[in-house]
Structure formats: C-alpha cells, structure tokens
C-alpha atoms as a PDB file:
ATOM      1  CA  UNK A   1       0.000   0.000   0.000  1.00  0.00           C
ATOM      2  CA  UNK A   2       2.752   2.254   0.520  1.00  0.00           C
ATOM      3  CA  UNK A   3       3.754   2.108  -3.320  1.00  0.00           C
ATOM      4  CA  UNK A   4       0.082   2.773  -4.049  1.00  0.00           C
ATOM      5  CA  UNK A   5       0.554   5.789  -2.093  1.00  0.00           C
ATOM      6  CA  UNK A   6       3.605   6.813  -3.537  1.00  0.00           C
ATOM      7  CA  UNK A   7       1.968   6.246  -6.916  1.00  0.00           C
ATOM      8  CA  UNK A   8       3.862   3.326  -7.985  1.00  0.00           C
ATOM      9  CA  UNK A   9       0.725   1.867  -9.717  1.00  0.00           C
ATOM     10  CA  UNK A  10       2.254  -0.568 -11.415  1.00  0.00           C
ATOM     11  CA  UNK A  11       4.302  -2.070  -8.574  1.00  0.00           C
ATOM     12  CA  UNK A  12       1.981  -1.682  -6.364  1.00  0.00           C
ATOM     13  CA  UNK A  13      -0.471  -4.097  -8.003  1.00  0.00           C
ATOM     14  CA  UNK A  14       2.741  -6.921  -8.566  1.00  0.00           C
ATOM     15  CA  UNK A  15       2.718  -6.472  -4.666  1.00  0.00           C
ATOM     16  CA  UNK A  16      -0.770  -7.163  -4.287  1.00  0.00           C
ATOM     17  CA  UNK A  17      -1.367  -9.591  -6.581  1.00  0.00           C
ATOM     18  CA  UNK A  18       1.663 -11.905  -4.741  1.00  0.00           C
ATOM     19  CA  UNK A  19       0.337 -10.766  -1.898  1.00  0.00           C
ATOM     20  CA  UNK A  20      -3.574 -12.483  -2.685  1.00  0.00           C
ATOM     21  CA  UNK A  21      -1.150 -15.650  -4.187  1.00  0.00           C
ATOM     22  CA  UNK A  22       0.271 -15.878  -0.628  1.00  0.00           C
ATOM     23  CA  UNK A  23      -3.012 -15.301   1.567  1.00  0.00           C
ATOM     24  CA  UNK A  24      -5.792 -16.297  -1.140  1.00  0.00           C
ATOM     25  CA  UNK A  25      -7.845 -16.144   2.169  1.00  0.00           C
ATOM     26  CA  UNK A  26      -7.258 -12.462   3.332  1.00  0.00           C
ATOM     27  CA  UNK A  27     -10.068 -10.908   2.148  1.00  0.00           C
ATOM     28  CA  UNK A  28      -8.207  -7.517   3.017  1.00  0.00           C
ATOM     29  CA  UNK A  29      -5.665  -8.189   0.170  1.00  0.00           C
ATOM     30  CA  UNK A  30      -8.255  -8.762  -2.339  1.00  0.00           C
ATOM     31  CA  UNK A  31      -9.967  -5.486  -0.811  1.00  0.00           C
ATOM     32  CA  UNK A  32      -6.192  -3.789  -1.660  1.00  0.00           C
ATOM     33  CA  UNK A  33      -6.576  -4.938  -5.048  1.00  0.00           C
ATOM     34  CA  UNK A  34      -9.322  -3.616  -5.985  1.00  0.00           C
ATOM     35  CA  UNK A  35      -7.988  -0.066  -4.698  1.00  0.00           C
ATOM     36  CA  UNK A  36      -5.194  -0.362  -7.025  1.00  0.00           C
ATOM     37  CA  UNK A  37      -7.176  -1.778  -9.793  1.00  0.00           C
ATOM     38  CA  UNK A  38      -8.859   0.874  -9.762  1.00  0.00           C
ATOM     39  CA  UNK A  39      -6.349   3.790  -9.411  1.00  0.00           C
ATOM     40  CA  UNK A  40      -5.330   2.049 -12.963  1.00  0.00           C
ATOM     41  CA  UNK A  41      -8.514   2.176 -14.107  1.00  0.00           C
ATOM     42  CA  UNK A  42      -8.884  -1.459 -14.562  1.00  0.00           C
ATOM     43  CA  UNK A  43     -12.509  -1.652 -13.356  1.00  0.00           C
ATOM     44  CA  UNK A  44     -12.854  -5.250 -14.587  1.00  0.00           C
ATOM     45  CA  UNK A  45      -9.924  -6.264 -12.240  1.00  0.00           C
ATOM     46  CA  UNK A  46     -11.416  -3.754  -9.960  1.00  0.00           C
ATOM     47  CA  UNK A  47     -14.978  -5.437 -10.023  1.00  0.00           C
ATOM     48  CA  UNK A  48     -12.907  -9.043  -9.339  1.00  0.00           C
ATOM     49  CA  UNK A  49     -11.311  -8.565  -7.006  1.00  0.00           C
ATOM     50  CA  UNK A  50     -13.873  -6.486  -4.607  1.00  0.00           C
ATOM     51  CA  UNK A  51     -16.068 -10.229  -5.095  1.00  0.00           C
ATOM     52  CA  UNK A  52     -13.434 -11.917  -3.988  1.00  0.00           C
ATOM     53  CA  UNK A  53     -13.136  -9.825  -1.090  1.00  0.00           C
ATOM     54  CA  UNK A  54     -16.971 -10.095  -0.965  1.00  0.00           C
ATOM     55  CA  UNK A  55     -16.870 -13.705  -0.868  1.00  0.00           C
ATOM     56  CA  UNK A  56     -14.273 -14.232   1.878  1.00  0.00           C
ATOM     57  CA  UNK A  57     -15.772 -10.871   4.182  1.00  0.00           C
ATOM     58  CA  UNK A  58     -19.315 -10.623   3.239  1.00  0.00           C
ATOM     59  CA  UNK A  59     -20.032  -8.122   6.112  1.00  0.00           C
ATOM     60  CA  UNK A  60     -17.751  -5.428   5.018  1.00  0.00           C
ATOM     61  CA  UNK A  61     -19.846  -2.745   3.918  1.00  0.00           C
ATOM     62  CA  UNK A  62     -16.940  -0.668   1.927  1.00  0.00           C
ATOM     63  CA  UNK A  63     -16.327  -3.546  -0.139  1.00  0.00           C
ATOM     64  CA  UNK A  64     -20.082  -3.641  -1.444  1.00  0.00           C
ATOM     65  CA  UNK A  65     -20.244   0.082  -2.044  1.00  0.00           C
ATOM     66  CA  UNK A  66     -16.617  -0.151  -4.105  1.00  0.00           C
ATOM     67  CA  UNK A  67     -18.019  -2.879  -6.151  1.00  0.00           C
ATOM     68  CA  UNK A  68     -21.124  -1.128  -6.301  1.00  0.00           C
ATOM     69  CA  UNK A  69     -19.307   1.902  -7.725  1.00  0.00           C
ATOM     70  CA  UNK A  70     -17.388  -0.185 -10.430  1.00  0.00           C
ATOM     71  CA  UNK A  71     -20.256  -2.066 -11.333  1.00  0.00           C
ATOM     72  CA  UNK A  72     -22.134   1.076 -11.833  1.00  0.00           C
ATOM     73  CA  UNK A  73     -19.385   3.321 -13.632  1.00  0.00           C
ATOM     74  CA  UNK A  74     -19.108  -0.218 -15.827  1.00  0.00           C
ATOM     75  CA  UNK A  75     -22.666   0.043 -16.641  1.00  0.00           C
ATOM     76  CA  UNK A  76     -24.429  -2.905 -15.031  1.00  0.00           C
ATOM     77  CA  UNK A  77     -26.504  -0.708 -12.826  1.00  0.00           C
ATOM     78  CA  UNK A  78     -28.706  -3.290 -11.024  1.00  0.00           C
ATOM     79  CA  UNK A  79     -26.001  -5.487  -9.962  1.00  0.00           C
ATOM     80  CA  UNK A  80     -24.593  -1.877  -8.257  1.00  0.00           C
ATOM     81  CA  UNK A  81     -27.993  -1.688  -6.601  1.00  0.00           C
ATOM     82  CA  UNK A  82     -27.623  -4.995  -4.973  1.00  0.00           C
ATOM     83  CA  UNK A  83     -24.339  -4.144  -3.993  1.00  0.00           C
ATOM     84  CA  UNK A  84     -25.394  -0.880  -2.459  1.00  0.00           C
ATOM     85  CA  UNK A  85     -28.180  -2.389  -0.953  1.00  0.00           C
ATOM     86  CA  UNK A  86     -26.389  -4.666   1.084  1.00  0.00           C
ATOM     87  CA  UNK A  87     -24.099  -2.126   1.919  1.00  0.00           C
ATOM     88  CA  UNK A  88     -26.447  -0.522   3.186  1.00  0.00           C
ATOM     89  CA  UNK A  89     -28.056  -3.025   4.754  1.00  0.00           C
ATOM     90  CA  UNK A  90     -24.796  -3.566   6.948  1.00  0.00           C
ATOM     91  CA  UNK A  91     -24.061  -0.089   7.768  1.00  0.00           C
ATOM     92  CA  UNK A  92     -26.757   2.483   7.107  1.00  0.00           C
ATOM     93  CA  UNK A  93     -24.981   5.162   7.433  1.00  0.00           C
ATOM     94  CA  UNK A  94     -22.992   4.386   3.873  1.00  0.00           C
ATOM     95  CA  UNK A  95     -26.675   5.959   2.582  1.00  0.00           C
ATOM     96  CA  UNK A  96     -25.017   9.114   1.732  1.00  0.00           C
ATOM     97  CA  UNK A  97     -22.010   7.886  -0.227  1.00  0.00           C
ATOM     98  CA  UNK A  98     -24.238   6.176  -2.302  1.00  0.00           C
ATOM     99  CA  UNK A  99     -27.121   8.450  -3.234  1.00  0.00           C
ATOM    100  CA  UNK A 100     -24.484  10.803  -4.383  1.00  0.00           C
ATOM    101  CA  UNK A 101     -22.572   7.708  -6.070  1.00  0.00           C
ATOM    102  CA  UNK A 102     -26.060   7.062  -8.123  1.00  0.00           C
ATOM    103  CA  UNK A 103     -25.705  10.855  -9.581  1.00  0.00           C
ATOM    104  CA  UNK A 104     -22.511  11.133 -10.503  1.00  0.00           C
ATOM    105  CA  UNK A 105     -21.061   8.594 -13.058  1.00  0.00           C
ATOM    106  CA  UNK A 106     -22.635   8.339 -16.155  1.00  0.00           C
ATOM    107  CA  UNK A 107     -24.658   5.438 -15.685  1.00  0.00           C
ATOM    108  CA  UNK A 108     -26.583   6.404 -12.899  1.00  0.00           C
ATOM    109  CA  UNK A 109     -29.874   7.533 -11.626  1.00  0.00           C
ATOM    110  CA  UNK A 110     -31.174  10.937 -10.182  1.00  0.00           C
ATOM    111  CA  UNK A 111     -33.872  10.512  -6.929  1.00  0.00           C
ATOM    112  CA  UNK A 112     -35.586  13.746  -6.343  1.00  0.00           C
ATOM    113  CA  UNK A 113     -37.340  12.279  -3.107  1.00  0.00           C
ATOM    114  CA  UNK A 114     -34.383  10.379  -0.971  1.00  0.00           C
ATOM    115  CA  UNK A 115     -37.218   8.803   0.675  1.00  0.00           C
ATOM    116  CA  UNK A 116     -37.910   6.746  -1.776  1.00  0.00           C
ATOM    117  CA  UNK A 117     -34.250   6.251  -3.024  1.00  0.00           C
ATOM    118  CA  UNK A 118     -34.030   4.426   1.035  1.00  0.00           C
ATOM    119  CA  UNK A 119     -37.049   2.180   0.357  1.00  0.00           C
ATOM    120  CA  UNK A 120     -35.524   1.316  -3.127  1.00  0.00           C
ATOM    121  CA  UNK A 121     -32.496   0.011  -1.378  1.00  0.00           C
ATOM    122  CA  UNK A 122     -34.636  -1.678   1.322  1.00  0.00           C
ATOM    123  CA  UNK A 123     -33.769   0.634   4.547  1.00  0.00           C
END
C-alpha cells in the first residue's frame, strides 16, 4: 500500500497480486486490489477482485459500495444496486455515499425524493 501511495501503480499491483497468491484467504488483500485496480482504471480487475473480497468478508460494507461503484461506472446498474443495498443493509450510514454515487457517473440515476431512493435500497 505504501507504493500505491507513492503512486507506484504498477508495482503496487505486482505487490498485491503476490500478496492475494500468498493469503488467497485475506479478504483484506483482495480489498487492496481492488484499490489499485482501480487507481489504474482497470474496473474489470477492480470489479474481481472487490467479489473476492466479498466472498471471503461478506459483512464489510466498503467492499459492497466499491463494487457497487465499479459495477455502476461499468454500466451494469442493477447489480450496483444490490451491492449498495447490502451495503447498506450492513451499515446504514454508507446511505449518503451512495445516493451521491447514483448521480454522478454516467450510468446512474437521479432521486428527487431520498425517501424513496431508502425504500428502493430496502432501509
């Protein structure tokens, strides 16, 4: 993480990647993964590895709104739903994140009442 910081992209993701080889397990290395997939813009690495991490730490809320967000920015908007609504679903208070998320890339969606944005992700 420290050549991800550094921007040392490139490196950083060799790093990680021997780094999910070694603990295929951790589901915080597949979580750093995804970070530096997509700082490269790789969101179908990106989108990988966050369900890995999903998978192994299903109760991580940050994972399901960053897979949400590269699912939605890839333009499969109702698999970023579910992903958002379990986020939500394990810590409501990622709500904000993603009703600004929803407005922002290009694929998105625009909820004049947030009212009913919450009951369309089930909180």
């Amino acid at each position: 993480m420290c050549l991800r910081q550094t921007g040392q992209l490139q490196m950083a993701r060799i790093e990680v990647e021997r780094a999910t080889a070694i603990e295929a397990g951790d589901s915080r290395t597949w979580f750093a993964l995804g970070l530096v997939c997509e700082d490269l813009h790789d969101r179908p690495g990106a989108i990988r590895a966050y369900r890995r991490s999903v998978e192994l730490q299903p109760d991580f809320p940050e994972t399901h709104v960053n897979l949400g967000l590269n699912l939605q920015h890839s333009g499969d908007l109702e698999s970023a739903m579910d992903s958002y609504r379990q986020a939500i679903r394990l810590r409501p208070d990622t709500f904000s994140r993603i009703a600004q998320a929803l407005t922002s890339a290009k694929k998105g969606q625009l909820w004049l009442n947030l009212g009913r944005l919450r009951r369309s992700l089930g909180t």
